[in-house]
Protein backbone atom coordinates (compact mmCIF):
# COMPACT_ATOMS: atom_id res chain seq x y z
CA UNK A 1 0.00 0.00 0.00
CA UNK A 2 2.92 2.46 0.94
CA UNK A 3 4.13 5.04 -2.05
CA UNK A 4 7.56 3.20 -1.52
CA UNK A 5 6.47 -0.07 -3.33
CA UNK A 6 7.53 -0.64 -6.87
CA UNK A 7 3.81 -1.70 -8.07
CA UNK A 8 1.39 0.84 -9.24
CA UNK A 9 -1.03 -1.28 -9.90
CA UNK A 10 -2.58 -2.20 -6.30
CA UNK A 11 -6.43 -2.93 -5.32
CA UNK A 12 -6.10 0.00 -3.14
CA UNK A 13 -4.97 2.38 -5.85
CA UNK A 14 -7.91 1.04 -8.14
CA UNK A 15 -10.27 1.14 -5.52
CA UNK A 16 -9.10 4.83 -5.20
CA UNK A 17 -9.54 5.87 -9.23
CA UNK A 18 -13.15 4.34 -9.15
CA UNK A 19 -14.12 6.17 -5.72
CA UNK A 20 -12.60 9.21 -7.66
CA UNK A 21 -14.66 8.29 -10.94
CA UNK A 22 -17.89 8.60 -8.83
CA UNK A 23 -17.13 11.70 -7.14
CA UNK A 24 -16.16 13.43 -10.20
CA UNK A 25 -19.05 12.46 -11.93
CA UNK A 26 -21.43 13.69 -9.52
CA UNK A 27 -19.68 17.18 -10.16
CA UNK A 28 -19.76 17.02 -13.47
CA UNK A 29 -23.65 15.92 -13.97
CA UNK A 30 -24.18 19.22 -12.16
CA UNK A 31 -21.67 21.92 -13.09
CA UNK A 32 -22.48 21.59 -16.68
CA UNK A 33 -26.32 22.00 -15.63
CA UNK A 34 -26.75 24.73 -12.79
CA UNK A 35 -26.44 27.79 -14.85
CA UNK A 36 -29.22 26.96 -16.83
CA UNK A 37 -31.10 25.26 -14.32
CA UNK A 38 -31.21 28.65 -12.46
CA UNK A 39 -32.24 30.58 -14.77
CA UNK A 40 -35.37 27.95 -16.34
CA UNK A 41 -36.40 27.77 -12.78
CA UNK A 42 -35.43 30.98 -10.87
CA UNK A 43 -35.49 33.30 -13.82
CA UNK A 44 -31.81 33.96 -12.43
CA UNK A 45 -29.59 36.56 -14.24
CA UNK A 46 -26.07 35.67 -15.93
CA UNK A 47 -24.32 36.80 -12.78
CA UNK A 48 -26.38 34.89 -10.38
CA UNK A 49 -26.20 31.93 -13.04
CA UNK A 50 -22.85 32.37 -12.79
CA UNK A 51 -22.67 32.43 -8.93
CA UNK A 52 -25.14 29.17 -8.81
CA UNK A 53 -22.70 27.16 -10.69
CA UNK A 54 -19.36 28.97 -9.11
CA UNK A 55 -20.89 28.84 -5.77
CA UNK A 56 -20.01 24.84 -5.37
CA UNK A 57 -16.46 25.34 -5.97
CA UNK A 58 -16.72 28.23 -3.31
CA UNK A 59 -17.92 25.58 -1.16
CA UNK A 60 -14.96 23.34 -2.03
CA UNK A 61 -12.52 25.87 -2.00
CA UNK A 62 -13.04 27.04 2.14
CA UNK A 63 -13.29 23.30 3.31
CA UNK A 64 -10.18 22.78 1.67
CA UNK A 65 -8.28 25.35 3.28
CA UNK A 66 -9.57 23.34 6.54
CA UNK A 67 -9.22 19.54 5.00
CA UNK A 68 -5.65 20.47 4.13
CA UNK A 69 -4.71 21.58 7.71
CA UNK A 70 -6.69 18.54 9.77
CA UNK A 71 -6.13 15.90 7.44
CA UNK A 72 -3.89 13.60 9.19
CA UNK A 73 -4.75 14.83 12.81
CA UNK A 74 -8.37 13.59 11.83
CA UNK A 75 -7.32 10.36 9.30
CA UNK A 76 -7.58 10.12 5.76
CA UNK A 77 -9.91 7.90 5.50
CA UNK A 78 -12.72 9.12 8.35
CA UNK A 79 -12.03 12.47 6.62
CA UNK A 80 -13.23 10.56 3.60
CA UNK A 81 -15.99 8.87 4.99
CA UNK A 82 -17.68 11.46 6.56
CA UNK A 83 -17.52 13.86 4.02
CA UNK A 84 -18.55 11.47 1.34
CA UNK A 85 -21.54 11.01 3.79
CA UNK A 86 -22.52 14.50 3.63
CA UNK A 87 -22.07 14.57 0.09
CA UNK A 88 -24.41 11.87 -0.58
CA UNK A 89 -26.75 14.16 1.84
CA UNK A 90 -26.77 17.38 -0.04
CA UNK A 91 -27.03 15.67 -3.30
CA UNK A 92 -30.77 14.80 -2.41
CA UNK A 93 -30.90 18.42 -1.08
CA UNK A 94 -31.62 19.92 -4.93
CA UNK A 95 -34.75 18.46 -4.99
CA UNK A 96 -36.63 20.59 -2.14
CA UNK A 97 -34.40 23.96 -2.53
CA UNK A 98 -37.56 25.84 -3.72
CA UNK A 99 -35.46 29.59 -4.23
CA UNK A 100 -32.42 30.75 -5.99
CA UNK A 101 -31.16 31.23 -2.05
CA UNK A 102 -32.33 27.88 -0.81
CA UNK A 103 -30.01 26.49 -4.38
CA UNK A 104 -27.22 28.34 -3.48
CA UNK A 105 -26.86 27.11 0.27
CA UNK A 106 -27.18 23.32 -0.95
CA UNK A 107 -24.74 24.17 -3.54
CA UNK A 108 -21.99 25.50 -0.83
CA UNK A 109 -22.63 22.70 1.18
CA UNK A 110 -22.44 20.12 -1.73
CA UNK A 111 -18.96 21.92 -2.66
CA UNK A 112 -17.78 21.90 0.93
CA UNK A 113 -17.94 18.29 1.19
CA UNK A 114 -16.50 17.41 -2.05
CA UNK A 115 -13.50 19.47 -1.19
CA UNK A 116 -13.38 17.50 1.71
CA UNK A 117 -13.78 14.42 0.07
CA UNK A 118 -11.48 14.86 -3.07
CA UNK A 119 -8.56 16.62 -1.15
CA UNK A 120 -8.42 13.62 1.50
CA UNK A 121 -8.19 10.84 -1.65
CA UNK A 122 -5.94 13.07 -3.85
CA UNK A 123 -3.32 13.41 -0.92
CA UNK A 124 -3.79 10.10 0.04
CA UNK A 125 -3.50 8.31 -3.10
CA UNK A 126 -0.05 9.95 -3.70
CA UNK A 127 1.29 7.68 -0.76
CA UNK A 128 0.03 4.46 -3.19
CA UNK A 129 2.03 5.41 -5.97
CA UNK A 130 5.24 4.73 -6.73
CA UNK A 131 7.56 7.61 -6.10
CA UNK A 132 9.43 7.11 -9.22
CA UNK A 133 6.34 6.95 -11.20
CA UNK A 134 4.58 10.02 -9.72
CA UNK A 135 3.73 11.21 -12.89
CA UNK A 136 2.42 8.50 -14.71
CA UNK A 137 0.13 7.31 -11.28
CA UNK A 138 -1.06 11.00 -11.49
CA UNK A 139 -2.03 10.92 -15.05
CA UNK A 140 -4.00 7.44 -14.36
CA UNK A 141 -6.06 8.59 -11.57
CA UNK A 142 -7.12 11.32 -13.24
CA UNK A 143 -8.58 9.48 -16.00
CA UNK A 144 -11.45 8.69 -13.69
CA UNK A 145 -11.65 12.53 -13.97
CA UNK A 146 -11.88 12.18 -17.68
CA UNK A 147 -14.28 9.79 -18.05
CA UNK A 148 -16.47 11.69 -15.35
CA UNK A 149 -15.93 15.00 -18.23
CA UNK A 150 -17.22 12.82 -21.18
CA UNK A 151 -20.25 11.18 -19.67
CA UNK A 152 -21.73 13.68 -16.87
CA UNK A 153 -22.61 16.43 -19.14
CA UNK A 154 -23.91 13.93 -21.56
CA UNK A 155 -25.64 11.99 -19.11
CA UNK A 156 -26.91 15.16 -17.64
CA UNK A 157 -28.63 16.75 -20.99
CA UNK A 158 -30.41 13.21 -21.60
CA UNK A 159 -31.58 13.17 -18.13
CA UNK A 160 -33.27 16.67 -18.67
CA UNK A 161 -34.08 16.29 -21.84
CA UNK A 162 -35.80 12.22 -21.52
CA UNK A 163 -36.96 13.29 -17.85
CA UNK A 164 -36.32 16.04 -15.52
CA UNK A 165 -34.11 17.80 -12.99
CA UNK A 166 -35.40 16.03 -10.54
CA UNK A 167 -34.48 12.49 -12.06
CA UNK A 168 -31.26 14.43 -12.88
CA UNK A 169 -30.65 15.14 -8.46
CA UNK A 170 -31.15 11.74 -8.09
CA UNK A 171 -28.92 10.21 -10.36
CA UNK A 172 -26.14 12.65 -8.96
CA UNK A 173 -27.39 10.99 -5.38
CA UNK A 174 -27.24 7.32 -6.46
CA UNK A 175 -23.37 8.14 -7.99
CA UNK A 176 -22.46 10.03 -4.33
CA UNK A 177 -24.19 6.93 -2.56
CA UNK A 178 -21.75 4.48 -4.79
CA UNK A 179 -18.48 6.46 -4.20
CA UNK A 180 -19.43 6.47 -0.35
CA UNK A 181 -19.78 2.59 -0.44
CA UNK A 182 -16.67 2.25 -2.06
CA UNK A 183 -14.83 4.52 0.47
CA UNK A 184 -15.76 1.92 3.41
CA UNK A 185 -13.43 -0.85 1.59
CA UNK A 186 -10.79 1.39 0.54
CA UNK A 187 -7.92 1.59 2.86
CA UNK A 188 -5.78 4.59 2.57
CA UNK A 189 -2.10 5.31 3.62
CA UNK A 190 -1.90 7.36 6.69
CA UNK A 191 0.51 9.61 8.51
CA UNK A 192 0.99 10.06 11.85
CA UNK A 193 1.24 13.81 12.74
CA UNK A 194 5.03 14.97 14.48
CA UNK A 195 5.23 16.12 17.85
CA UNK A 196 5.77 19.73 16.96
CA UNK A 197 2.29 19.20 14.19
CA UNK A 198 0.68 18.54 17.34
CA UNK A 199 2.06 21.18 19.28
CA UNK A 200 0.77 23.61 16.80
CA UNK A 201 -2.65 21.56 15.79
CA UNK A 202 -5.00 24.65 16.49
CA UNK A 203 -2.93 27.20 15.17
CA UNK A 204 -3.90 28.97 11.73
CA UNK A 205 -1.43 30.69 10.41
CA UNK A 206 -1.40 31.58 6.53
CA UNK A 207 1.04 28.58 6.85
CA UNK A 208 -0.88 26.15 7.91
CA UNK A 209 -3.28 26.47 5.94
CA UNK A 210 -1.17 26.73 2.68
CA UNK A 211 2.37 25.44 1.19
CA UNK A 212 4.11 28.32 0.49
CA UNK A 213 6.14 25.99 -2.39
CA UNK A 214 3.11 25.23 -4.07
CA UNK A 215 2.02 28.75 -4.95
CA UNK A 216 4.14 29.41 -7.97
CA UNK A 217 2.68 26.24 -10.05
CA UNK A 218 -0.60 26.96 -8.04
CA UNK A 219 -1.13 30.37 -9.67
CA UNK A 220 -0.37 29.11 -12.86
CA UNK A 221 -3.58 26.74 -11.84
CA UNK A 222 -5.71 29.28 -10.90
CA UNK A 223 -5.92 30.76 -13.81
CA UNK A 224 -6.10 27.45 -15.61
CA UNK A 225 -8.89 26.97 -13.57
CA UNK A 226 -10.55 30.30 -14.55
CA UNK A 227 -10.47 29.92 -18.31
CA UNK A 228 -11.87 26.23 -18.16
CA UNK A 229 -14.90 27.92 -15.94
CA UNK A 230 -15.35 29.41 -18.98
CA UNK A 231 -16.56 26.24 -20.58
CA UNK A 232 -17.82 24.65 -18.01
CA UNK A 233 -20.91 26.95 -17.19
CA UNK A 234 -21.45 28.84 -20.56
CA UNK A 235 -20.29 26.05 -23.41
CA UNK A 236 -24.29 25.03 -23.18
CA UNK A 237 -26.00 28.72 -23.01
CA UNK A 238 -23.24 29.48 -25.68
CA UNK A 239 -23.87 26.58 -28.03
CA UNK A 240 -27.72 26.36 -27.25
CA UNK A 241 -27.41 30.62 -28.67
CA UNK A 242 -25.14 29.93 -31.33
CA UNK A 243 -27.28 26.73 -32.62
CA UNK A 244 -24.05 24.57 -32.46
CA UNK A 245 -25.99 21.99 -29.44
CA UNK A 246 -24.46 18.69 -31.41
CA UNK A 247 -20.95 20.72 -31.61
CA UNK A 248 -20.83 21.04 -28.03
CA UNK A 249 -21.83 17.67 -27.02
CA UNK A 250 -19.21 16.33 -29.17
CA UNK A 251 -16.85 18.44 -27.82
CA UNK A 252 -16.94 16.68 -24.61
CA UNK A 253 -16.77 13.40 -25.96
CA UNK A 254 -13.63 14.44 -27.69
CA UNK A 255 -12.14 16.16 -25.22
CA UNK A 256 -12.44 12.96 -22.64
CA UNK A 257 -10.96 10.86 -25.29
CA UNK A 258 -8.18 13.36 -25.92
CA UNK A 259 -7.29 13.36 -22.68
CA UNK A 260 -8.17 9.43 -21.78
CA UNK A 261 -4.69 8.99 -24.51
CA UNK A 262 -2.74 11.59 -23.44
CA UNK A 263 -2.72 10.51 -19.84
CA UNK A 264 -1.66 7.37 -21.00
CA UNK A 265 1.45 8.97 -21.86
CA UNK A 266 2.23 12.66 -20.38
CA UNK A 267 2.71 11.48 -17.41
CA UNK A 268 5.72 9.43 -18.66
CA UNK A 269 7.20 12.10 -20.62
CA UNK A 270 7.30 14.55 -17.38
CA UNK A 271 8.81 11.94 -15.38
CA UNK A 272 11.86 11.36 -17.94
CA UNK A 273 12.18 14.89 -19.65
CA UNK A 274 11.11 17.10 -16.80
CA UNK A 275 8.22 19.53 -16.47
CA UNK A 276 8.99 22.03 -18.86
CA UNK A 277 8.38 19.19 -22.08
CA UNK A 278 4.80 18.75 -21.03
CA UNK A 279 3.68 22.02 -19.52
CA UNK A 280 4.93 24.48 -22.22
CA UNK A 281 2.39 22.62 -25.18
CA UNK A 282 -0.20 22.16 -22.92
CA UNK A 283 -1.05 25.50 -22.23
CA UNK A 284 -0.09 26.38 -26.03
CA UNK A 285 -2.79 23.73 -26.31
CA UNK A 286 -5.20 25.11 -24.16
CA UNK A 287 -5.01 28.70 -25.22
CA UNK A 288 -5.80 27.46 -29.37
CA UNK A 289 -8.65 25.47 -27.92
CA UNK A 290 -10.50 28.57 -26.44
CA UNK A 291 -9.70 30.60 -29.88
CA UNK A 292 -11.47 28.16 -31.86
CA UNK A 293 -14.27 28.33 -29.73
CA UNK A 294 -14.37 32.01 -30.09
CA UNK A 295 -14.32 31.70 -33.82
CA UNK A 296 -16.50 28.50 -33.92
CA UNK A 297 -18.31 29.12 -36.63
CA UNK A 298 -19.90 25.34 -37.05
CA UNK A 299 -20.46 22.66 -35.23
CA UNK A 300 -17.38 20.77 -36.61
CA UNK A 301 -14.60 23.65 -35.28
CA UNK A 302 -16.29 23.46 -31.48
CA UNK A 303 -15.60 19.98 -31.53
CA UNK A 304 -12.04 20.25 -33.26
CA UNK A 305 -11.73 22.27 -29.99
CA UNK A 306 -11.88 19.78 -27.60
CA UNK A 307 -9.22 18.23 -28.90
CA UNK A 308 -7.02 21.36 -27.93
CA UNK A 309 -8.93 22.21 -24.25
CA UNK A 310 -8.66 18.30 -23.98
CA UNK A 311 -4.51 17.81 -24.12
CA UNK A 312 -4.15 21.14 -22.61
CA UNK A 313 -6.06 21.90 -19.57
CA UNK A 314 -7.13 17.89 -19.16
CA UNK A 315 -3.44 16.91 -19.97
CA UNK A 316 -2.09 19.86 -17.78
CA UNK A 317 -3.64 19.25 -14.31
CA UNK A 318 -1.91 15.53 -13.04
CA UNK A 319 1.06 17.15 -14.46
CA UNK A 320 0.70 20.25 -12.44
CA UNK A 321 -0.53 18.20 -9.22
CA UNK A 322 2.75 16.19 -9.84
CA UNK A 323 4.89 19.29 -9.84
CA UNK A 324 3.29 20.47 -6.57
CA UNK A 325 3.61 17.52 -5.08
CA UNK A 326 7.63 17.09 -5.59
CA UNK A 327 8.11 20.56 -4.62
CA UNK A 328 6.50 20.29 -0.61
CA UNK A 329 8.62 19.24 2.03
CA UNK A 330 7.49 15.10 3.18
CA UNK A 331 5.17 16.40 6.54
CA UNK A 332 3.32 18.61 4.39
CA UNK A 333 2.04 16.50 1.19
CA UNK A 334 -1.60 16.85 2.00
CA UNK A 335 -1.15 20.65 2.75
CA UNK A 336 0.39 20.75 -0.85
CA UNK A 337 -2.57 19.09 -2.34
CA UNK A 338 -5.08 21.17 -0.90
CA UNK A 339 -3.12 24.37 -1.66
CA UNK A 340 -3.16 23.08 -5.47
CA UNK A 341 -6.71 22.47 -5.22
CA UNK A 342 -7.73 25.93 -3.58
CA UNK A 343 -6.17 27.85 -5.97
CA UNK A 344 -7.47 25.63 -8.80
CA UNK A 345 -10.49 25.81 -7.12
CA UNK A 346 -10.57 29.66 -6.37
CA UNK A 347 -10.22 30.11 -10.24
CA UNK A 348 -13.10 27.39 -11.29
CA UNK A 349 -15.07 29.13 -8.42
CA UNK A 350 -14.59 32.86 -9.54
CA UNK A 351 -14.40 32.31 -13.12
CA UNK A 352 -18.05 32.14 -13.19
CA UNK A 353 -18.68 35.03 -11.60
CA UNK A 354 -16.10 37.35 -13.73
CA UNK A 355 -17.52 35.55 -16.91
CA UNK A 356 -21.02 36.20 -15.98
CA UNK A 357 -19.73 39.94 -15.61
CA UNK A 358 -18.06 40.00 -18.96
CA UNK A 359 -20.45 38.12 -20.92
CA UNK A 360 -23.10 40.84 -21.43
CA UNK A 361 -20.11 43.29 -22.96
CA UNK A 362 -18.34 41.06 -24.94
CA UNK A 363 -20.83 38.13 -25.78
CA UNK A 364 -19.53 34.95 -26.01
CA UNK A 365 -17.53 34.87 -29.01
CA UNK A 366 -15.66 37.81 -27.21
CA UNK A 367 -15.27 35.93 -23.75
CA UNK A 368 -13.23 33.11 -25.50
CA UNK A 369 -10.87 35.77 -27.26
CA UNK A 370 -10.35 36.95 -23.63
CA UNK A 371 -10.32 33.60 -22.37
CA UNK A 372 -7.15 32.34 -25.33
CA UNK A 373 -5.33 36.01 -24.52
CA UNK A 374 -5.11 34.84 -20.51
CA UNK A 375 -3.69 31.82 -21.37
CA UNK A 376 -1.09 33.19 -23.88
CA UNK A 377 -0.06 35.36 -20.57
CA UNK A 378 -0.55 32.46 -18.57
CA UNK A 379 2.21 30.28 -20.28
CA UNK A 380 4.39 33.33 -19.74
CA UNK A 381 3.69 33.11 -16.00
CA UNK A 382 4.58 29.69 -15.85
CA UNK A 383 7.93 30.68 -17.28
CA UNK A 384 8.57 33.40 -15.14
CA UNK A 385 7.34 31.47 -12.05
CA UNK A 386 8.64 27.42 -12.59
CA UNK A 387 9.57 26.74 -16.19
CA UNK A 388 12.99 28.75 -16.62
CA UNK A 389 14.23 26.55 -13.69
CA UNK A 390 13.49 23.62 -15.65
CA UNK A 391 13.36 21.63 -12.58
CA UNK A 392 12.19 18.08 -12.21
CA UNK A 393 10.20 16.83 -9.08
CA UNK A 394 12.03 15.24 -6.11
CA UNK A 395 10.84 11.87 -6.48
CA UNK A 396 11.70 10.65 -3.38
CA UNK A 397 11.02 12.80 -0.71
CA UNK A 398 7.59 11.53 1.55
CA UNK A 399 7.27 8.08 0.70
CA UNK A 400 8.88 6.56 3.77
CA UNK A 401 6.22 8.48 5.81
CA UNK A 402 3.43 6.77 4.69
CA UNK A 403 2.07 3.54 6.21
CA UNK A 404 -0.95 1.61 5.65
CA UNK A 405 -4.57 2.08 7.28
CA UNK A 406 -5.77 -0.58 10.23
């Protein structure tokens, strides 16, 4: 079970992409749906759209500045458990929320608990791979992600367009229920806190609550985060406006299966050639995605996007999780993990919200010429901030530190 054995492929670290598959799918059936949910049913505007998608990644974002902190003094796997609990709780929660305000408390709870959730298995499943294989593990588990990208939205259009939202809520339940059954057989690595941890358990200082080595690779993130917001809550309003609704459910499809192959081997490259060979086209990658869905003129070109978005953002966040990782110190993995994931978060959370502010100036063509300019300045950052180092990740660091779960 420990990240020091040479075998990837363990029933713990299977156990932990399916868990992940169900989580991630629950997240997707939903984020792809809110915006317009809220406005059919609460005749919401494009900021409070905006917000009512945003608002679960709000949600995720403050209990992972918490989850980070109190992982290991709570357990990995309780952490799990209990979240995953109150996940499955606020799932059913959609169906009674009768008001815009009522839908926007479930959704901060929802996102609270899957920050919970998904920062307790991301940390923990770094302690079940391989050290020397960081970035190929990475790149697996986060296929579950991938697969979660290609058939939630799907899943969630033919639920709402066959039945309802309400059929839709409890699908997203049944998926929560599964990953929560799954979390009572998976055993997780855990690590015992240090004396001076404990000494300072209650304290909350800006450093215990984030890794200050993580910020350079998590700002890159954040914005990352911010532009793929962008397609997340308006690729449906936009292609439902533009009359492109097969181009954009394509485009999913295609983008999973970009990144599905690309994980298969990115993760390999970065782990022999360093980070600078994968990051540099997968931003280049990302930012020509979001200009051809500015100019998408058809139905073919918003597909032909997803193959871009696909091997840039999808192919870009194991990588990045991998360079955070191998840049914290060993007591402080799970800290790194939730620092990635706030400022990831923090950018998929706001992005919404600045979007929905743009969108009535520039329209949506014009948001996705914004959208491909950030990420031209983005790749810049990332040279400024990790990539003229060209430094590969410390492979070797925390493994020693992790033992298996009772």
């Amino acid at each position: 079970m420990s990240g020091s054995s040479q075998k990837l492929w363990t029933r713990g670290f299977v156990l932990a992409i399916v868990t992940n598959l169900f989580i991630s799918l629950v997240f997707y059936l939903l984020m792809t749906t809110m915006a317009l949910y809220a406005v059919q049913e609460f005749a919401a505007s494009d900021s409070a759209a905006g917000f009512a998608s945003g608002s679960f990644v709000i949600g995720a974002l403050a209990a992972r500045v918490f989850a980070g902190k109190f992982l290991d003094f709570i357990g990995r796997r309780r952490m799990l458990i209990a979240s995953l609990a109150v996940f499955v709780a606020a799932s059913v929660l959609y169906i009674p929320a009768s008001n815009l305000g009522l839908l926007l408390a479930v959704r901060l709870l929802h996102g609270a608990a899957f920050g919970a959730a998904s920062t307790s298995l991301s940390a923990s499943v770094m302690g079940l791979i391989p050290a020397h294989r960081r970035g190929e593990g990475t790149g697996y588990f986060g296929i579950s992600t991938t697969l979660a990208t290609a058939v939630g939205p799907f899943l969630a259009v033919l639920l709402v367009d066959s039945a309802s939202y309400r059929a839709l809520f409890l699908f997203a339940a049944a998926c929560a229920a599964v990953a929560l059954i799954l979390s009572l057989v998976l055993r997780l690595p855990e690590r015992t806190p240090g004396p001076e941890e404990l000494k300072n358990k209650w304290r909350m200082h800006l450093s215990d609550i984030l890794d200050v080595s993580v910020l350079p690779i998590a700002s890159v993130m954040f914005i990352a985060g911010a532009a793929y917001a962008g397609i997340l809550s308006f690729l449906n309003s936009y292609a439902q406006t533009e009359g492109m609704v097969l181009g954009a459910s394509v485009f999913f499809v295609v983008y999973a299966g970009v990144v599905l192959v690309s994980r298969l081997f990115v993760g390999r490259i970065q782990d022999r050639h360093g980070d600078n060979a994968v990051v540099y086209p997968t931003l280049l990658s990302f930012a020509a995605g979001l200009a051809l869905l500015a100019y998408a003129p058809n139905d073919t070109v918003m597909a032909v996007a997803g193959v871009f978005v696909g091997f840039g953002f999808g192919a870009l966040m194991p990588c990045a999780q991998a360079i955070a990782v191998g840049m914290a110190a060993p007591a402080r993995i799970g800290l790194a993990t939730s620092t990635f994931f706030i400022f990831m978060d923090a950018g998929v959370g706001l992005g919404p919200l600045l979007l929905g502010v743009l969108l009535p100036l520039s329209g949506f063509h014009g948001m996705y010429w914004v959208l491909a300019a950030v990420l031209l300045g983005n790749t810049v950052l990332y040279y400024f901030v990790h990539g003229r180092k060209d430094r590969r990740p410390d492979h070797t660091a925390f493994v020693a530190q992790d033992t298996p779960a009772a």
